[in-house]
Structure formats: structure tokens, C-alpha cells
N, C-alpha and C. Protein backbone atom coordinates (compact mmCIF):
# COMPACT_ATOMS: atom_id res chain seq x y z
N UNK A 1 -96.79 -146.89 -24.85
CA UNK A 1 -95.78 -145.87 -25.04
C UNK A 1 -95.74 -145.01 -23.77
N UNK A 2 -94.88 -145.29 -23.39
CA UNK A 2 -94.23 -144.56 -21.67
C UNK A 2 -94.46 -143.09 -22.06
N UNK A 3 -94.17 -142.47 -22.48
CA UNK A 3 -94.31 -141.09 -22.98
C UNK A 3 -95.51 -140.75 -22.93
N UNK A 4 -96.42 -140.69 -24.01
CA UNK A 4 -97.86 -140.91 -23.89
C UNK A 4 -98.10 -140.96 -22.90
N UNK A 5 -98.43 -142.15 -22.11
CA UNK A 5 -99.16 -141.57 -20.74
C UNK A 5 -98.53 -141.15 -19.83
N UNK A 6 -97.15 -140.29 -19.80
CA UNK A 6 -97.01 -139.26 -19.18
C UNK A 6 -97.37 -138.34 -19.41
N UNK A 7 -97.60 -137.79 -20.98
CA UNK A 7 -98.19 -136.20 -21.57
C UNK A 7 -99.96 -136.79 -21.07
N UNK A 8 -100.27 -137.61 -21.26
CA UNK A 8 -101.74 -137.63 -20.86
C UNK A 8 -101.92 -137.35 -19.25
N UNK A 9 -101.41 -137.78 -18.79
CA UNK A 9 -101.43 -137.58 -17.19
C UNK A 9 -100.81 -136.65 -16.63
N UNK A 10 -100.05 -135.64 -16.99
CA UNK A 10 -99.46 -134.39 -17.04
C UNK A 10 -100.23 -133.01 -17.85
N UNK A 11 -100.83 -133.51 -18.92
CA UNK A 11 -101.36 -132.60 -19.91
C UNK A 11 -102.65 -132.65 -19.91
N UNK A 12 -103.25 -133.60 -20.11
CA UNK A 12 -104.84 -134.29 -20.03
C UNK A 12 -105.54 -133.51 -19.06
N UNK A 13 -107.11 -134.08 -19.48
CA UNK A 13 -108.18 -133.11 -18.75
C UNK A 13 -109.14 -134.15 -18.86
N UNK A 14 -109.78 -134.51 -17.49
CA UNK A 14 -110.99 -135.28 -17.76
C UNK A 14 -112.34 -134.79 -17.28
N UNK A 15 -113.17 -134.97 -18.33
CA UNK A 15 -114.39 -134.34 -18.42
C UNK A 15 -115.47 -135.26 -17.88
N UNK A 16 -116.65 -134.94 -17.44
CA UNK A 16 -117.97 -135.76 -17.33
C UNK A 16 -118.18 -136.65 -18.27
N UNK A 17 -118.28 -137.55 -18.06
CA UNK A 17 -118.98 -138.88 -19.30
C UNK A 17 -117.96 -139.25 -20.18
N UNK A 18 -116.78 -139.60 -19.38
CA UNK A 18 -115.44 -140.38 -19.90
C UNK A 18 -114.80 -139.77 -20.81
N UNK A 19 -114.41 -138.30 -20.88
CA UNK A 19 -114.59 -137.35 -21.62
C UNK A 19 -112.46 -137.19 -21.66
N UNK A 20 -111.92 -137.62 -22.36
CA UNK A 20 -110.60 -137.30 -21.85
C UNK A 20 -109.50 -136.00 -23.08
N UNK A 21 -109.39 -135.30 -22.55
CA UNK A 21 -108.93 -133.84 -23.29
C UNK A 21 -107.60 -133.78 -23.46
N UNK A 22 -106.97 -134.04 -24.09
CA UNK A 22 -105.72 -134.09 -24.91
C UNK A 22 -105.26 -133.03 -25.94
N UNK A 23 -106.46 -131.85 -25.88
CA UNK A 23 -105.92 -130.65 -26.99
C UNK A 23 -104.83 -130.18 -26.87
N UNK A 24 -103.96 -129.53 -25.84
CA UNK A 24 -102.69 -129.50 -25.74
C UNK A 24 -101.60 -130.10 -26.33
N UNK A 25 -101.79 -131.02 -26.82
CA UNK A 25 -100.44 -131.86 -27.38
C UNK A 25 -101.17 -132.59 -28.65
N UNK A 26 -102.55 -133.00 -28.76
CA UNK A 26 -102.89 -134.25 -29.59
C UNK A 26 -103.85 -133.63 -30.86
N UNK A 27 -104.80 -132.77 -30.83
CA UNK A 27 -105.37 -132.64 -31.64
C UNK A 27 -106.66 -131.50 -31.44
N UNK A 28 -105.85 -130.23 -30.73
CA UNK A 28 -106.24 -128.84 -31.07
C UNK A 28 -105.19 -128.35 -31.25
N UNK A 29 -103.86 -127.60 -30.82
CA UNK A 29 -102.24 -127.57 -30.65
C UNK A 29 -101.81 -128.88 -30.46
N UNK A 30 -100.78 -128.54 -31.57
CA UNK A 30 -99.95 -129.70 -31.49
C UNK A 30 -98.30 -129.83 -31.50
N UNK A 31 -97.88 -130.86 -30.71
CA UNK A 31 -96.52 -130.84 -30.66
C UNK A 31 -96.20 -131.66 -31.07
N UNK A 32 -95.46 -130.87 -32.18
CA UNK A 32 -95.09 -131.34 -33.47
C UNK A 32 -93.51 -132.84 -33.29
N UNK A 33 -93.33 -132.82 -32.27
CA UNK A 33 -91.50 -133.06 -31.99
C UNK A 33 -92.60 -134.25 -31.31
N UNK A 34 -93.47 -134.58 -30.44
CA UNK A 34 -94.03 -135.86 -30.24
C UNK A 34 -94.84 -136.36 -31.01
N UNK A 35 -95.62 -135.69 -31.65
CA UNK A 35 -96.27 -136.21 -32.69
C UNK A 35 -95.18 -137.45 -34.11
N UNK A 36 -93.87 -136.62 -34.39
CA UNK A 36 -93.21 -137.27 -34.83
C UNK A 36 -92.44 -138.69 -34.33
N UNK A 37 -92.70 -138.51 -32.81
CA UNK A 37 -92.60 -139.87 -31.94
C UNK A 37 -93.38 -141.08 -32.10
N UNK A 38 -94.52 -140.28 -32.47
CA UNK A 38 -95.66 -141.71 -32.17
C UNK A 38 -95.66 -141.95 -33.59
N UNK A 39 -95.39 -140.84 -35.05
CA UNK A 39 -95.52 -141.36 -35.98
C UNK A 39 -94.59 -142.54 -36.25
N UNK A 40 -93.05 -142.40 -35.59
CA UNK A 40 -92.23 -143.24 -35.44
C UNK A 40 -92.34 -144.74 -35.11
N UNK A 41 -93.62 -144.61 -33.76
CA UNK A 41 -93.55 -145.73 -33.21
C UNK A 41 -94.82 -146.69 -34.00
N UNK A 42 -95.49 -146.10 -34.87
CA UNK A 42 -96.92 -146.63 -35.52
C UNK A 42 -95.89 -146.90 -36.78
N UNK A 43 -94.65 -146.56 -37.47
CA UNK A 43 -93.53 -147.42 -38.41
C UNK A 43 -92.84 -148.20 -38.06
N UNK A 44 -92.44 -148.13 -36.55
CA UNK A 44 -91.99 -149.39 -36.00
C UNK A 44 -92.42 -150.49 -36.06
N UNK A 45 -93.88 -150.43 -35.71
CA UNK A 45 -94.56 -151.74 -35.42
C UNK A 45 -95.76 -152.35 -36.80
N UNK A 46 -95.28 -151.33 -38.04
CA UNK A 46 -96.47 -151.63 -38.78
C UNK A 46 -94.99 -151.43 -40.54
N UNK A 47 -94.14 -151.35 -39.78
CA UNK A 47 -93.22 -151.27 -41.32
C UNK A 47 -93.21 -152.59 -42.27
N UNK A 48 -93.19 -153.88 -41.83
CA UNK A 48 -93.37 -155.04 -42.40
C UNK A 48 -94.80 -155.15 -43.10
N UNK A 49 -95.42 -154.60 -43.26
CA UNK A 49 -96.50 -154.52 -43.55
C UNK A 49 -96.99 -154.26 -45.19
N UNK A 50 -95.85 -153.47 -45.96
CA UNK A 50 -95.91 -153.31 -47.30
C UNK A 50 -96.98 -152.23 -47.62
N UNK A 51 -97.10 -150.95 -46.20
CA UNK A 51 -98.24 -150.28 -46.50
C UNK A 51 -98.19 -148.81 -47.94
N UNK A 52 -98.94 -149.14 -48.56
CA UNK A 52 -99.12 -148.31 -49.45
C UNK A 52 -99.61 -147.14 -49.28
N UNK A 53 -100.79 -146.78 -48.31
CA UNK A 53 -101.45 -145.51 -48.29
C UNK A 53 -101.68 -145.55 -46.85
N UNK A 54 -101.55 -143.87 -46.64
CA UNK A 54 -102.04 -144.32 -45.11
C UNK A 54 -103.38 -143.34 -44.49
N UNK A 55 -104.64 -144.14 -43.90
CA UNK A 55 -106.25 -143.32 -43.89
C UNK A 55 -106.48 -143.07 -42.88
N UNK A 56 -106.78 -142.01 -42.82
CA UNK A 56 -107.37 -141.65 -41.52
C UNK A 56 -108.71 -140.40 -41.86
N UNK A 57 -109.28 -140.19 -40.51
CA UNK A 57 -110.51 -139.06 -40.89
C UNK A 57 -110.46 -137.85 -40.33
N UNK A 58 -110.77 -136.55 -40.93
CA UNK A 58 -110.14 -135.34 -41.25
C UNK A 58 -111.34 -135.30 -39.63
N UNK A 59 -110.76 -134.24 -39.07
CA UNK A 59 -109.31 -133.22 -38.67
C UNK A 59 -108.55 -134.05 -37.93
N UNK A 60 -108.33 -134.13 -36.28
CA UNK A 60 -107.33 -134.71 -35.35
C UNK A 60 -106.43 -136.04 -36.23
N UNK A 61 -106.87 -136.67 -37.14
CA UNK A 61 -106.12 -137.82 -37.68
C UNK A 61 -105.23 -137.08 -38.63
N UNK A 62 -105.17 -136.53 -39.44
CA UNK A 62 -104.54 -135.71 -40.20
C UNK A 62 -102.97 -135.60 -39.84
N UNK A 63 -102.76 -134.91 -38.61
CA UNK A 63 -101.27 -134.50 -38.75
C UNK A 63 -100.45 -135.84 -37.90
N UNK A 64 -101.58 -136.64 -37.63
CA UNK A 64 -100.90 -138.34 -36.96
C UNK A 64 -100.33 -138.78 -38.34
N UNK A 65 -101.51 -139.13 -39.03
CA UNK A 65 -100.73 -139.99 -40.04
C UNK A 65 -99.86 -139.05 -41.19
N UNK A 66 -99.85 -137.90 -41.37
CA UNK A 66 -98.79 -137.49 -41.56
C UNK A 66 -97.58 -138.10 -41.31
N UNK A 67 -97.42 -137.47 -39.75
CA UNK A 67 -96.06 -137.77 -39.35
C UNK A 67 -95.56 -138.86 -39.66
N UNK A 68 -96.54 -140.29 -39.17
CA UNK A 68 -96.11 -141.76 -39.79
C UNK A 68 -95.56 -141.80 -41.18
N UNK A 69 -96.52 -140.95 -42.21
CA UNK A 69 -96.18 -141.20 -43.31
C UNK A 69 -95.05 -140.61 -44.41
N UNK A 70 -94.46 -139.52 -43.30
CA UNK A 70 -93.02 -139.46 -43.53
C UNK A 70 -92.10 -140.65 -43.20
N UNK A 71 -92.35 -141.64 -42.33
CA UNK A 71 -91.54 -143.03 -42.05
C UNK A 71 -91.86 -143.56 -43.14
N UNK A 72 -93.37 -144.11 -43.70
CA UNK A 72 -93.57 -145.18 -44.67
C UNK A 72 -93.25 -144.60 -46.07
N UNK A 73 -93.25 -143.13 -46.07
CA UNK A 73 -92.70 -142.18 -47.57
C UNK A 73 -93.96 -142.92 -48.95
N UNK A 74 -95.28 -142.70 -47.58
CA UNK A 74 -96.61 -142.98 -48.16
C UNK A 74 -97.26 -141.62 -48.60
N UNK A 75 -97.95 -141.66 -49.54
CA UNK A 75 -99.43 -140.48 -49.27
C UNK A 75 -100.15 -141.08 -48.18
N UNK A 76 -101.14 -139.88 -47.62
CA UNK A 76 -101.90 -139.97 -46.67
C UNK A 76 -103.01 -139.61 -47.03
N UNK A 77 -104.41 -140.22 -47.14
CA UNK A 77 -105.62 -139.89 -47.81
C UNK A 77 -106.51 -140.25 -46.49
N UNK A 78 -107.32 -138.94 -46.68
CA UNK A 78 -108.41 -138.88 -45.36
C UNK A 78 -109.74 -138.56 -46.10
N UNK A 79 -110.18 -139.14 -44.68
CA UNK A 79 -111.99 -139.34 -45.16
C UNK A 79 -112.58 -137.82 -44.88
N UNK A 80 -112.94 -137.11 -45.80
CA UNK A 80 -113.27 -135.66 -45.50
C UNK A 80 -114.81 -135.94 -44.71
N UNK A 81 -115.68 -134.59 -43.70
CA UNK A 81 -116.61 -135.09 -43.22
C UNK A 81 -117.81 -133.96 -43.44
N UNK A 82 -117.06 -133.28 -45.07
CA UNK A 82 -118.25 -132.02 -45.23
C UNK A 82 -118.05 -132.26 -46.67
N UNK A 83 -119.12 -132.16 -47.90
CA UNK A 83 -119.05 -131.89 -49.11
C UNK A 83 -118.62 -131.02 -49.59
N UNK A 84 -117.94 -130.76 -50.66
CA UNK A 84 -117.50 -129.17 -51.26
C UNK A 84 -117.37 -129.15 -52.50
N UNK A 85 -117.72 -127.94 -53.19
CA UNK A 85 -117.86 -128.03 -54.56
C UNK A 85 -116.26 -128.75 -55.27
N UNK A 86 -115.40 -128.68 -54.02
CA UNK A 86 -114.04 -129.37 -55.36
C UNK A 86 -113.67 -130.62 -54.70
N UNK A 87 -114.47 -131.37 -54.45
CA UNK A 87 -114.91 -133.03 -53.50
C UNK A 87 -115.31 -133.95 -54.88
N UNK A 88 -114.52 -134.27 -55.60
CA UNK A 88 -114.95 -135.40 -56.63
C UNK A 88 -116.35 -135.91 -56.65
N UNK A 89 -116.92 -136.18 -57.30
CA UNK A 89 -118.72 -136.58 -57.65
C UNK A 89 -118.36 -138.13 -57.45
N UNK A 90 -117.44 -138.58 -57.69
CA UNK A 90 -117.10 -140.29 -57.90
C UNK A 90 -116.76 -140.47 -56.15
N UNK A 91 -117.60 -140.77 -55.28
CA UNK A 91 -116.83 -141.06 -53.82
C UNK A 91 -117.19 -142.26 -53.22
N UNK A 92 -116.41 -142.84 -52.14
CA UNK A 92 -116.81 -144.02 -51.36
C UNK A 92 -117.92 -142.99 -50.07
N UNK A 93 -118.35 -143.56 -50.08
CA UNK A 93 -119.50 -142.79 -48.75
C UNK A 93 -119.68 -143.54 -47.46
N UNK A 94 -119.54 -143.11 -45.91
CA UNK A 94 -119.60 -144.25 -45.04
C UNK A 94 -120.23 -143.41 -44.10
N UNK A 95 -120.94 -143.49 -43.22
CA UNK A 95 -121.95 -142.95 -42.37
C UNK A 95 -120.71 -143.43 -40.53
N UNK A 96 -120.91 -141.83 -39.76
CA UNK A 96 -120.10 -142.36 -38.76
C UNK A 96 -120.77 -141.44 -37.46
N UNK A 97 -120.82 -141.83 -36.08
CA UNK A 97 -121.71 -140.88 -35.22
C UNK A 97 -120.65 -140.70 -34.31
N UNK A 98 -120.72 -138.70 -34.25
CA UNK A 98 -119.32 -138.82 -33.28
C UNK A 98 -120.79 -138.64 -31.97
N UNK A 99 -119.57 -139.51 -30.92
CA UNK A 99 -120.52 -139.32 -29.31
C UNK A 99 -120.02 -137.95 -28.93
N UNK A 100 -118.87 -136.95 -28.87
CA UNK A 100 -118.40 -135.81 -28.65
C UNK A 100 -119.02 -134.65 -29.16
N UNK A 101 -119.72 -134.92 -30.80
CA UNK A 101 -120.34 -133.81 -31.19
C UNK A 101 -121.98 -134.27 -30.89
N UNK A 102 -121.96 -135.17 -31.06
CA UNK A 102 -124.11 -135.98 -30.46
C UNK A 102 -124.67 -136.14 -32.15
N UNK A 103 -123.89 -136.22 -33.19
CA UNK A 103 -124.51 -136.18 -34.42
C UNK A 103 -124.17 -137.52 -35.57
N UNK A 104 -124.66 -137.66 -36.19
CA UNK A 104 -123.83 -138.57 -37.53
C UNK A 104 -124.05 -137.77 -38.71
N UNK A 105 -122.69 -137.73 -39.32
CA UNK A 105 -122.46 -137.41 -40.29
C UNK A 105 -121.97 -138.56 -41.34
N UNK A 106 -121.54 -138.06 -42.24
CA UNK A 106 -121.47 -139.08 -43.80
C UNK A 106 -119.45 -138.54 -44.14
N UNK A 107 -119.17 -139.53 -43.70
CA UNK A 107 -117.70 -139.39 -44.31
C UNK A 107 -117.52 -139.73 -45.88
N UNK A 108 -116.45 -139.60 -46.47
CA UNK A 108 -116.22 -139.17 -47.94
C UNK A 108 -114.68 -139.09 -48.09
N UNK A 109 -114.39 -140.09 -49.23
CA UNK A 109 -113.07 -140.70 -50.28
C UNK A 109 -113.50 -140.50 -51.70
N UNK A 110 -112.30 -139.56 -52.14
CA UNK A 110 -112.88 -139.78 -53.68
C UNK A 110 -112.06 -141.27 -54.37
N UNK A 111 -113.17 -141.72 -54.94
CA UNK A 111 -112.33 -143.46 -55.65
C UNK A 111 -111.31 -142.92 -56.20
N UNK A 112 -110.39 -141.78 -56.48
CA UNK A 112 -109.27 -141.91 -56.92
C UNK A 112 -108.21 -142.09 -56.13
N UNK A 113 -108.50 -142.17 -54.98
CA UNK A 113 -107.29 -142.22 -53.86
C UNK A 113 -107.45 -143.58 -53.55
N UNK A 114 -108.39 -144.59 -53.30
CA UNK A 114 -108.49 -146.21 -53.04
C UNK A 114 -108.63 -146.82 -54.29
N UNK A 115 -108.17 -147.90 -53.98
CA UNK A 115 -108.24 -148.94 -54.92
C UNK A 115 -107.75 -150.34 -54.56
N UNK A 116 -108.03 -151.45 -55.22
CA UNK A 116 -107.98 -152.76 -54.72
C UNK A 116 -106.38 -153.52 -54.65
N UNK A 117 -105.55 -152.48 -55.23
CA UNK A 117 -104.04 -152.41 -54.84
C UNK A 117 -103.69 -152.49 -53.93
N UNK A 118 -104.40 -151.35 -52.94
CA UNK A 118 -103.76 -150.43 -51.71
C UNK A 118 -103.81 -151.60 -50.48
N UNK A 119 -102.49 -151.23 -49.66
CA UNK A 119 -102.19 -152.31 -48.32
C UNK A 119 -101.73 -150.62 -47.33
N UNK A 120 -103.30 -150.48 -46.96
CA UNK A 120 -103.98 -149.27 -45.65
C UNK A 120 -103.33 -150.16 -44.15
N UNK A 121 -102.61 -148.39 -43.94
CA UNK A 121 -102.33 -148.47 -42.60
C UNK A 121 -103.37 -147.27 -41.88
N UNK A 122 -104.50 -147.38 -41.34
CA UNK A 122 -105.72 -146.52 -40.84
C UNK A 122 -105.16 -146.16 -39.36
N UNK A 123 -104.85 -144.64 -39.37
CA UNK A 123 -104.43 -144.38 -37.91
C UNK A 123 -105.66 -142.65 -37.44
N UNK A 124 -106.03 -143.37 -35.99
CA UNK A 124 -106.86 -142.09 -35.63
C UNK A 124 -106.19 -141.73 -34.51
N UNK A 125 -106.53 -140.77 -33.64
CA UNK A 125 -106.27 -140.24 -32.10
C UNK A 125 -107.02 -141.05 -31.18
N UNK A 126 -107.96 -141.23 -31.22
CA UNK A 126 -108.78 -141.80 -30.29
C UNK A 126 -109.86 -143.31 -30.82
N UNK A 127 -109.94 -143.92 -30.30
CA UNK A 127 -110.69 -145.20 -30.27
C UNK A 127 -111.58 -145.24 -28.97
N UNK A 128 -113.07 -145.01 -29.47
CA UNK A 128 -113.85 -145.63 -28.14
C UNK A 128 -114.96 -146.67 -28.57
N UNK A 129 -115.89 -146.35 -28.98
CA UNK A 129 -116.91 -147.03 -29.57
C UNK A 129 -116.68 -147.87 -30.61
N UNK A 130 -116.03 -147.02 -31.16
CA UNK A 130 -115.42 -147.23 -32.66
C UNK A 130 -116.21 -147.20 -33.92
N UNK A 131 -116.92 -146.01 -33.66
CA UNK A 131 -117.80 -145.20 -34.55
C UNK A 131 -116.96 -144.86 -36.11
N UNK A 132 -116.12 -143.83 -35.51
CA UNK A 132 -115.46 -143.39 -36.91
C UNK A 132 -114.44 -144.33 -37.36
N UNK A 133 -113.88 -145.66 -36.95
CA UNK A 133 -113.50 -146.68 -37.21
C UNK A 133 -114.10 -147.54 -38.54
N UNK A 134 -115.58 -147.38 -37.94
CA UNK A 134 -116.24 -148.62 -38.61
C UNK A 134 -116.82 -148.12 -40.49
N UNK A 135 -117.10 -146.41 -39.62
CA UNK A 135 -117.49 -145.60 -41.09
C UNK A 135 -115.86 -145.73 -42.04
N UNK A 136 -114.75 -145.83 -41.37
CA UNK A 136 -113.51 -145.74 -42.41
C UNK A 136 -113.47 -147.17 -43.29
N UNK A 137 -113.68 -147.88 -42.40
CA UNK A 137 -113.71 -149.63 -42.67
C UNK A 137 -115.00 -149.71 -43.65
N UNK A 138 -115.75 -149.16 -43.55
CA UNK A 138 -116.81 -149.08 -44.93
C UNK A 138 -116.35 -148.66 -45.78
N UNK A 139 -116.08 -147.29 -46.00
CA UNK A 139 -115.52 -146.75 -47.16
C UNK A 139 -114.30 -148.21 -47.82
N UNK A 140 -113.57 -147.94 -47.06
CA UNK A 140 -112.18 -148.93 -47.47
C UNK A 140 -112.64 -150.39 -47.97
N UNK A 141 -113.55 -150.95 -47.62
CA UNK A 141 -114.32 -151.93 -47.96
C UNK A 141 -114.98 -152.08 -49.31
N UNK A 142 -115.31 -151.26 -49.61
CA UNK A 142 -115.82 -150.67 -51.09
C UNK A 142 -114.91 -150.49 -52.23
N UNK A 143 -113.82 -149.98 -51.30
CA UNK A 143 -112.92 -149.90 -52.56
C UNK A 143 -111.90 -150.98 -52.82
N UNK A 144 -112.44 -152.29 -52.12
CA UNK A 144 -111.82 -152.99 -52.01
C UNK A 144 -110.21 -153.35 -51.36
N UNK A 145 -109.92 -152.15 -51.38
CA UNK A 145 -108.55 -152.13 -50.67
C UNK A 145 -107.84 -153.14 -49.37
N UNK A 146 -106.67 -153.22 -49.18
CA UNK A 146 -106.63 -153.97 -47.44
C UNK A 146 -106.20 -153.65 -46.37
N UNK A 147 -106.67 -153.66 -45.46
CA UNK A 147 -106.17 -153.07 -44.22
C UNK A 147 -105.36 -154.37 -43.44
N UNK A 148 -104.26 -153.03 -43.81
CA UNK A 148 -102.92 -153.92 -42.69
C UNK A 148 -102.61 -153.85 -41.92
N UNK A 149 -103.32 -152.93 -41.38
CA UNK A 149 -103.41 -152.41 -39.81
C UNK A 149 -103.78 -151.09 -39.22
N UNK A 150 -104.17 -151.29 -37.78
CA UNK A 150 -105.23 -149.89 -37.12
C UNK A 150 -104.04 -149.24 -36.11
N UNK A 151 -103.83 -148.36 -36.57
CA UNK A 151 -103.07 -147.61 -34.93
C UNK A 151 -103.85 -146.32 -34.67
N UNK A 152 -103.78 -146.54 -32.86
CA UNK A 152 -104.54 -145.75 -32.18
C UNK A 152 -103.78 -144.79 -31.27
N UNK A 153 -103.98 -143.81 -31.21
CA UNK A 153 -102.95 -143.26 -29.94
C UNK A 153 -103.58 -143.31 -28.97
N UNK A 154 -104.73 -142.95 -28.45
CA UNK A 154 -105.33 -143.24 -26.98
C UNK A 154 -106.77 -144.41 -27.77
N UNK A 155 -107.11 -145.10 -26.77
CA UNK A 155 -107.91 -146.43 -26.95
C UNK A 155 -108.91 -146.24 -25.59
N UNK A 156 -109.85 -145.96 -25.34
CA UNK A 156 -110.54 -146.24 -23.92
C UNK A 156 -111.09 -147.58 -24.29
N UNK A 157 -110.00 -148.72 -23.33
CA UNK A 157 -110.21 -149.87 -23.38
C UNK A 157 -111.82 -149.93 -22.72
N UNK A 158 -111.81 -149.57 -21.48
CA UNK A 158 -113.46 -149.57 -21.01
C UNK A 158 -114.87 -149.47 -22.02
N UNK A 159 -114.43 -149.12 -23.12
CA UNK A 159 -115.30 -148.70 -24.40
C UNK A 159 -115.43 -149.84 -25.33
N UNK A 160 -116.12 -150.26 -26.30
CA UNK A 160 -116.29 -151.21 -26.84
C UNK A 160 -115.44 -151.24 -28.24
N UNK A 161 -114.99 -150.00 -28.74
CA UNK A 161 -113.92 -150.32 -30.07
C UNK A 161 -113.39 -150.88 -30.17
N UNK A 162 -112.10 -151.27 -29.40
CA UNK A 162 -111.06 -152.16 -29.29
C UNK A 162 -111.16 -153.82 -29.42
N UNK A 163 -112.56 -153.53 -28.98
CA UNK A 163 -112.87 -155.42 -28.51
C UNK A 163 -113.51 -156.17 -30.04
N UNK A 164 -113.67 -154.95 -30.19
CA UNK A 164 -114.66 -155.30 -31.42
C UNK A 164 -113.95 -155.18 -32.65
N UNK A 165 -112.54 -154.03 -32.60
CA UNK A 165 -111.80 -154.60 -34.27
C UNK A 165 -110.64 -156.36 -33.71
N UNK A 166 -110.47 -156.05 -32.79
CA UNK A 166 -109.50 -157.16 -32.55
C UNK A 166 -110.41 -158.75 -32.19
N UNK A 167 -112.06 -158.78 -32.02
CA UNK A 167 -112.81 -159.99 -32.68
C UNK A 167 -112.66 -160.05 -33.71
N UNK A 168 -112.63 -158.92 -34.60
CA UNK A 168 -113.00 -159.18 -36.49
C UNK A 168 -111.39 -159.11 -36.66
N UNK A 169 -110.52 -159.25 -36.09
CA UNK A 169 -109.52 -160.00 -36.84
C UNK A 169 -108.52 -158.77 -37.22
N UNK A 170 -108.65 -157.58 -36.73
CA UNK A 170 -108.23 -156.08 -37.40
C UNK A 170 -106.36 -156.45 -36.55
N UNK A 171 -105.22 -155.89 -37.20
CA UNK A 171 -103.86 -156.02 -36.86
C UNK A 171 -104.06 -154.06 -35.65
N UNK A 172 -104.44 -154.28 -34.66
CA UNK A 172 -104.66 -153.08 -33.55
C UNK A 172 -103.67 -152.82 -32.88
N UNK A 173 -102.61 -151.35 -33.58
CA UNK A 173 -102.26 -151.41 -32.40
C UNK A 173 -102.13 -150.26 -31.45
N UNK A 174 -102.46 -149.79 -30.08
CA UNK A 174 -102.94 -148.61 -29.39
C UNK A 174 -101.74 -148.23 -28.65
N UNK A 175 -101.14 -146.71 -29.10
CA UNK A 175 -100.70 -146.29 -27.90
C UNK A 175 -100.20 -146.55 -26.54
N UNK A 176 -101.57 -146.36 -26.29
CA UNK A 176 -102.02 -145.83 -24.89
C UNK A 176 -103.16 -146.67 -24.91
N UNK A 177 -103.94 -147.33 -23.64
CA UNK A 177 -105.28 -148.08 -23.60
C UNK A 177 -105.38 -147.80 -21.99
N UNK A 178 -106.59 -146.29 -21.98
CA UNK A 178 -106.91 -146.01 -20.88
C UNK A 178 -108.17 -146.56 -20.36
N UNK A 179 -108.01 -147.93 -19.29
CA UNK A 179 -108.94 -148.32 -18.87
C UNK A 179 -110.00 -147.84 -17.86
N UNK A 180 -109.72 -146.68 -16.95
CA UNK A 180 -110.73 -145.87 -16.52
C UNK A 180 -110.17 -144.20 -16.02
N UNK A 181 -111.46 -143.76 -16.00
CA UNK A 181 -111.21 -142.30 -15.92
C UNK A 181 -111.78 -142.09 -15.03
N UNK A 182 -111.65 -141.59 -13.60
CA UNK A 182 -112.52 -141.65 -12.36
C UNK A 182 -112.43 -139.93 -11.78
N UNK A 183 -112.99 -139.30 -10.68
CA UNK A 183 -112.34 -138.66 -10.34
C UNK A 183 -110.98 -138.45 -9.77
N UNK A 184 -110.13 -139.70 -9.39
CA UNK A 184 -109.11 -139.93 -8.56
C UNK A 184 -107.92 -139.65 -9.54
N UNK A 185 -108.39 -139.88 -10.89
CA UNK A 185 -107.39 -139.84 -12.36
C UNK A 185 -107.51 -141.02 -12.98
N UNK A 186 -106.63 -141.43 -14.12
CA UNK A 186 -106.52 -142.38 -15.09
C UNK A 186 -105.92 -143.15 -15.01
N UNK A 187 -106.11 -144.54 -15.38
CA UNK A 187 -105.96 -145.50 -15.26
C UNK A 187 -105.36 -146.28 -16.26
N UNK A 188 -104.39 -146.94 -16.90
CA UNK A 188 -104.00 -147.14 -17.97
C UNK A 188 -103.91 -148.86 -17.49
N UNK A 189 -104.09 -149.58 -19.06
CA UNK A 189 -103.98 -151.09 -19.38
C UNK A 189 -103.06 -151.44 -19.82
């Protein structure tokens, strides 16, 4: 998406240790009028699909698959990443390590939102490792549900996520796939 990596390369900030900053537009402030772009373009390429629900993990995924899911005129059910007294007792549970915060935490679906019906369209902001990927793909796994496909808005191809849902067979599709981040600037695939 031509757009995209113009707001990334116009807007963006790159940090020490492949660190790429997108709060401006992606997921601290957000602009709301592109955000509805990319939700557009993740219904373009994933509308044949028959998707029923669409998952992603709370916070930055949140107002992505929103937007999409005004195209698919889906609910949008996210993996919460803190317990709370009004968090259903009945949950799918999936363990995920962000490299940004240095921790793992335990993501959380209450089984009333999945089920072995559902045809999941799973959309995040970012793909690197593919940490919080793999914890969503657990949960969703459990509840038997199917995933009909992954959209990503930025992908650091240089990173091992990408390589690794599109071996196991995952329908991927990214944005943006920034293959390096140097001092000189970014590099896109």
C-alpha cells in the first residue's frame, strides 16, 4: 500500500534495535480517515472469505479491525491482556512475549465470543517475531474456530513472523513489509 509507506517514511521514527514508531498515525493518535483506508484495503483482499468475526489483541489492534469491520459488518472480538473482575471465568488463555515491553503476559477470550462456526479474519499493526500472533492462534485454536486470514499493516520482513505464518500455510496479507531499518532510513519489500 503506496500510502503506508509514505506515512511511514514521512511520519515514522526509528529507534535502536529495529525499533520502528508509527504513534502518530497507527497506534498512539490516530488517523482516523487512513485508518479507514487500510480497513478498506484488508476487505478488499479478504472479502471472499465468508469472514464472520474479526480478532485481534487489545490495544493498537483494536481501532484496525474496527475500521475493517465496518466493511465486513462483522463484530470485532479482541484478546484482552489484563484480568478484570467483569472478564468471564469461562476463557481461551494463550501466553504471548511482547519484545517492546521485555515481558510475557497471558492473553484472554471469553468462549462466548469463539466458536467452531467462526471463519476469523485476525488483523494486528505490526508483525515481527510473531509473538502476539502465535498467542492469538492458540487461543483461536481452542476454540476451534478458522482462520481465513492474517492482515498486517507493517510486517518487518527481516524478522521471523512472516516466514513462519506463511510456512504453516496462514492466508498473510501485509501492508507494508519493511525489510530494513538502518541509519540511512527504511527499506521496504
Amino acid at each position: 500500500m503506496d500510502k503506508l509507506k509514505q506515512m511511514i517514511l514521512s511520519k515514522g521514527e526509528t529507534r535502536e534495535g529495529n525499533i520502528l514508531k508509527v504513534d502518530s498515525f497507527l497506534n498512539h493518535q490516530l488517523d482516523s480517515e487512513f485508518l479507514y483506508e487500510i480497513g478498506k484495503e484488508f476487505y478488499n483482499y479478504f472479502k471472499n472469505e465468508n469472514i464472520t468475526k474479526i480478532v485481534t489483541i487489545e490495544v493498537s489492534g483494536v481501532a484496525i479491525a474496527a475500521m475493517a469491520a465496518l466493511f465486513f459488518k462483522v463484530p470485532v472480538v479482541f484478546a484482552k491482556k489484563s484480568e478484570s473482575l467483569n472478564l468471564d471465568k469461562n476463557i481461551y488463555k494463550g501466553k504471548v512475549y511482547s519484545y517492546t515491553k521485555r515481558k510475557e503476559y497471558n492473553v484472554m477470550v471469553s468462549k462466548r465470543y469463539l466458536n467452531k462456526e467462526d471463519n476469523l479474519l485476525v488483523i494486528d499493526d505490526f508483525l515481527a517475531q510473531g509473538n502476539a500472533m502465535k498467542g492469538l492462534i492458540d487461543i483461536i485454536d481452542q476454540s476451534g474456530a478458522t482462520i481465513k486470514g492474517i492482515g498486517i499493516v507493517i510486517e518487518k520482513g527481516f524478522q521471523s513472523g512472516g516466514t513462519y505464518l506463511r510456512e504453516n500455510g496462514y492466508n498473510l496479507k501485509s501492508l507494508a513489509i519493511v525489510e530494513q531499518i538502518t541509519k540511512k532510513g527504511i527499506t521496504f519489500g
